[in-house]
Protein backbone atom coordinates (compact mmCIF):
# COMPACT_ATOMS: atom_id res chain seq x y z
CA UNK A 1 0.00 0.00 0.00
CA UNK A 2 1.14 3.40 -0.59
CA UNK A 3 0.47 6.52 1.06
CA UNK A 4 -1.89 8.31 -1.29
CA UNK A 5 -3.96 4.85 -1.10
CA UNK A 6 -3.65 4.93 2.48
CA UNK A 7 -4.70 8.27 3.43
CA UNK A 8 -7.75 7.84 0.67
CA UNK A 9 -8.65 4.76 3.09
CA UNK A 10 -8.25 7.07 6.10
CA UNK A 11 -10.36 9.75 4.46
CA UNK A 12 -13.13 7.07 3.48
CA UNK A 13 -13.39 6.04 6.94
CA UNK A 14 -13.67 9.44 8.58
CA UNK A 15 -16.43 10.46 5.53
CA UNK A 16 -18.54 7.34 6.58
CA UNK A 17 -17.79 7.83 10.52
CA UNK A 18 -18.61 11.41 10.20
CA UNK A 19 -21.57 11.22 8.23
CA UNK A 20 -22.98 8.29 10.42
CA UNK A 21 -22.31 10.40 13.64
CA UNK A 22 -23.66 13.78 11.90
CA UNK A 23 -26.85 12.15 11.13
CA UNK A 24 -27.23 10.00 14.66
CA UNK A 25 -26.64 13.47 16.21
CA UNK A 26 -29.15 15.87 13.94
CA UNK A 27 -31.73 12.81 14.07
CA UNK A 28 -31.89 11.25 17.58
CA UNK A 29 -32.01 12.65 21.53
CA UNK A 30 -29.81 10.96 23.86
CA UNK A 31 -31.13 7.87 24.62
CA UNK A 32 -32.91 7.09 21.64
CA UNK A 33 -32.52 3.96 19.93
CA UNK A 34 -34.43 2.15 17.14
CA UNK A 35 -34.87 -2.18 16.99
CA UNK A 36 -32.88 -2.62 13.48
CA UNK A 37 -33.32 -6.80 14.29
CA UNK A 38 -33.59 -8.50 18.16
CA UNK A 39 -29.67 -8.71 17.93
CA UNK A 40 -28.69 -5.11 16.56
CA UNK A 41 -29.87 -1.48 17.37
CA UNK A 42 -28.89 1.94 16.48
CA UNK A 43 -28.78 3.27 20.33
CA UNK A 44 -27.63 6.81 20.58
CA UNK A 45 -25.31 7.15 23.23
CA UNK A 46 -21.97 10.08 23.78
CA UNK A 47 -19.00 9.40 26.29
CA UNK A 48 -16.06 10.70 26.87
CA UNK A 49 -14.00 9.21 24.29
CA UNK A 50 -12.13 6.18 26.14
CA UNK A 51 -12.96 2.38 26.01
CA UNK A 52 -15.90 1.19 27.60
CA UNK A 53 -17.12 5.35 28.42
CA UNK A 54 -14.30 4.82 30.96
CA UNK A 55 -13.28 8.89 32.29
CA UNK A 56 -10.55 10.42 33.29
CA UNK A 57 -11.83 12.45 36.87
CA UNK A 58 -11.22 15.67 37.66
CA UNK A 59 -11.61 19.13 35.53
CA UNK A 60 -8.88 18.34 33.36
CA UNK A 61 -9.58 14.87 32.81
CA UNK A 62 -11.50 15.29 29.38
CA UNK A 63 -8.82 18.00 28.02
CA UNK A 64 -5.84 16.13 29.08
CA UNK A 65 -7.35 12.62 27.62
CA UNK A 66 -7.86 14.92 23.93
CA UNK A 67 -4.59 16.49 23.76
CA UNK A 68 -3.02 13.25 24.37
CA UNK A 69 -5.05 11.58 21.61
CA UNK A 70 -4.06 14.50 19.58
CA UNK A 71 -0.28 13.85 19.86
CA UNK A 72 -0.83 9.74 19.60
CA UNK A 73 -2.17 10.62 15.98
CA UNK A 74 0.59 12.54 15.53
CA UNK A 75 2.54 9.22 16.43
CA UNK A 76 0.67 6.86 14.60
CA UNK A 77 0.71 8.81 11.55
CA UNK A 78 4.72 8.73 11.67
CA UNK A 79 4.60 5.07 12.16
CA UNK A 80 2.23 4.84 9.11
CA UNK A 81 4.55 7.35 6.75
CA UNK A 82 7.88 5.31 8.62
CA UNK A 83 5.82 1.85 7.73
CA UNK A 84 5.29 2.76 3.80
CA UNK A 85 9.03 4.23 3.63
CA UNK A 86 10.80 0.98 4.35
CA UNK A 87 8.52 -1.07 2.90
CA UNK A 88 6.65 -2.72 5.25
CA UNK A 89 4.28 -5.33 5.10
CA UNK A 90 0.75 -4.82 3.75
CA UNK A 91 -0.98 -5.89 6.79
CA UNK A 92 1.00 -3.55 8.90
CA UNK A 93 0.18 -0.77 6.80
CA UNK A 94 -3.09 -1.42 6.61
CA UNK A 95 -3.61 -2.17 10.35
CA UNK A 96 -1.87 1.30 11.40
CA UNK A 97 -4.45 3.04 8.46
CA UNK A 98 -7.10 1.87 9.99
CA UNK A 99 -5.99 3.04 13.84
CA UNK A 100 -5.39 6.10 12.42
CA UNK A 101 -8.48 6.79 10.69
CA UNK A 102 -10.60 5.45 13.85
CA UNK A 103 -8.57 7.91 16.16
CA UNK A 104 -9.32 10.51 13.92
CA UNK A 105 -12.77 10.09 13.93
CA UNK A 106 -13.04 10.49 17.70
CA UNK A 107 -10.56 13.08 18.12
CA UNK A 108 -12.65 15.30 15.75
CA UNK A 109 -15.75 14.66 18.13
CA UNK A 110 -13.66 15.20 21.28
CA UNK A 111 -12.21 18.68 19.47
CA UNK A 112 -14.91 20.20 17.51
CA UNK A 113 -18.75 18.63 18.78
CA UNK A 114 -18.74 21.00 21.78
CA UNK A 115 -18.73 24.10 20.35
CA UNK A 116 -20.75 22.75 17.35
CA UNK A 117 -23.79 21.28 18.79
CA UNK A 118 -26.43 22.06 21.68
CA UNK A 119 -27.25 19.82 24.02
CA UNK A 120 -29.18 16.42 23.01
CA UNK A 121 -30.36 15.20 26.58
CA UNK A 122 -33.83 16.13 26.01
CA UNK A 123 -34.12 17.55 22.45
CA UNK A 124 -32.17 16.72 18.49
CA UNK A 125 -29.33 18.65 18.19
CA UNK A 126 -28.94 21.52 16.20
CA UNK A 127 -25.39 22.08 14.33
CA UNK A 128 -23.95 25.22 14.93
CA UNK A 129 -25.94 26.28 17.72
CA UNK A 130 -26.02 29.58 19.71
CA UNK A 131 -26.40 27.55 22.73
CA UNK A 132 -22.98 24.82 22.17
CA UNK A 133 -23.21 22.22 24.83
CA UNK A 134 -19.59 22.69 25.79
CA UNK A 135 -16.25 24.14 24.80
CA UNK A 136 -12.89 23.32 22.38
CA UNK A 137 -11.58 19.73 23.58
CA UNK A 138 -14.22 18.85 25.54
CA UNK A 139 -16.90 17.63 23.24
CA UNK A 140 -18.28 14.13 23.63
CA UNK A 141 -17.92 11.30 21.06
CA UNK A 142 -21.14 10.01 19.49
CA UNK A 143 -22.25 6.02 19.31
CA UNK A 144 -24.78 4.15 18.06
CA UNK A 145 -23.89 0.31 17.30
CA UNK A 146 -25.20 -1.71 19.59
CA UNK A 147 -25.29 -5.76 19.31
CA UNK A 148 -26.89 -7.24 22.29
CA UNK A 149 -26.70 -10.49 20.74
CA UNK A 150 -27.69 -12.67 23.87
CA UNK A 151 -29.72 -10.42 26.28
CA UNK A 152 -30.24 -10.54 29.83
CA UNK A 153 -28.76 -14.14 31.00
CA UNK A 154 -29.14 -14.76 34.51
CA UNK A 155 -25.82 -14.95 35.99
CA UNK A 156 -25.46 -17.59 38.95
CA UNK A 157 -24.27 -15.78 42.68
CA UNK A 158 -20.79 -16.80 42.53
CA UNK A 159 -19.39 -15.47 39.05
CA UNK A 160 -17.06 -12.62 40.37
CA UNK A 161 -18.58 -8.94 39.57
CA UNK A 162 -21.23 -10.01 37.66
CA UNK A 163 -22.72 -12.67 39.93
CA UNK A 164 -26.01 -12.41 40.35
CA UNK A 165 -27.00 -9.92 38.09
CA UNK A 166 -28.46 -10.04 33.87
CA UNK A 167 -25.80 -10.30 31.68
CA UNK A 168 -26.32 -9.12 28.24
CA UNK A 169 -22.90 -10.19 25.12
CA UNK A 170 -22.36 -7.81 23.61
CA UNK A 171 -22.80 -5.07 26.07
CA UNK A 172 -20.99 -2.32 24.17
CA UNK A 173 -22.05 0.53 22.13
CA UNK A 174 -19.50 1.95 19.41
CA UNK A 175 -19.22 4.03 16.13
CA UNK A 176 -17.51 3.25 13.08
CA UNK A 177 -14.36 4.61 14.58
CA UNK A 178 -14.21 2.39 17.25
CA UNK A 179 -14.76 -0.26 14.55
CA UNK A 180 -11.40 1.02 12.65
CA UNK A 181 -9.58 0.87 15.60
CA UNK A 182 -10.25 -2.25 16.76
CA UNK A 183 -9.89 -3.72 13.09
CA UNK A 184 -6.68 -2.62 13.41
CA UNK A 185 -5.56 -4.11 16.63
CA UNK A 186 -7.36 -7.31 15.63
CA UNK A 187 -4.99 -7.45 12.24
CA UNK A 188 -1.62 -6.83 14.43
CA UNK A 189 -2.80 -9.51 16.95
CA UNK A 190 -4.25 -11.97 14.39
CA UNK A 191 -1.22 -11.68 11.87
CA UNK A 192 1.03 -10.94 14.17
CA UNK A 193 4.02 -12.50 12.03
CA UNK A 194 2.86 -11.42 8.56
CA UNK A 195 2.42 -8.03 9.86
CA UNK A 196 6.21 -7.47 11.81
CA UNK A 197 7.66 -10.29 8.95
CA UNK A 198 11.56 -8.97 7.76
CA UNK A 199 10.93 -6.67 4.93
């Protein structure tokens, strides 16, 4: 892969993440979700912007968690250019496209949906509002793929932090970002040794 084909790939990605989040976010209040089939819904959700809607406390928490992600693309886009350079393998390339395109994705949420949108908690959100639900780096990334495949098992007493409580796989809800991302890491894992092979 080259790098013109690789950042049209990352491009493609962001157009289809973007667009999917644009339309979630002009379309749905919080909350909402829609019954595509029993095992997949489109379930509008925002977080943070770390795994799981994990946070980082404190004021600074969301600001220092977007400037970091800010400099990691920076990273991961020198690994990409580095990767091409020499030569690399194909699946390496293509795994360190798609992490870059996902990170992308969320970083532009985390950067830009703050000062862009109102808030959606009890009303669709309006682009370029005169009432932005936040400020630069602290907007909150938009989700919507949910796959509760196998809902609401009973979980016996003594399974450790679950125990005793319905369990629903797959419990997550993403975007199309996340989906790059974790594409991405799959690939590395998966091929590991056609991916990090002697060029």
């Amino acid at each position: 892969m080259n790098l013109k084909k690789a950042y049209l790939f990352v491009f493609l990605i962001l157009l289809i993440d973007q667009v999917s989040k644009l339309y979630i976010k002009t379309n749905f209040y919080l909350n909402e979700q829609v019954k595509v089939f029993d095992w997949f819904r489109i379930y509008f959700v925002e977080n943070e912007g770390m795994a799981w809607g994990a946070e980082i406390p404190g004021e600074y928490g969301k600001l220092f968690l977007t400037v970091f992600r800010i400099f990691a693309v920076g990273g991961i886009s020198w690994w990409l250019n580095d990767s091409i350079k020499k030569g690399l393998s194909n699946y390496l390339t293509f795994a360190i496209t798609l992490i870059l395109a996902g990170a992308v994705g969320n970083i532009i949420d985390s950067v830009f949906y703050g000062v862009i949108f109102n808030d959606s908690s009890s009303q669709v959100a309006t682009m370029f509002s005169n009432e932005p639900y936040g400020t630069w780096f602290h907007g909150e990334v938009v989700d919507m793929l949910y796959f509760p495949i196998i809902k609401d098992i009973p979980m016996p007493e003594w399974v450790p932090l679950i125990g005793g409580k319905p369990f629903t796989f797959f419990n997550a809800i993403f975007n199309i970002a996340d989906v790059a991302i974790s594409t991405g890491f799959g690939i590395l894992i998966v091929f590991n040794k056609r991916c990090f092979k002697e060029a």
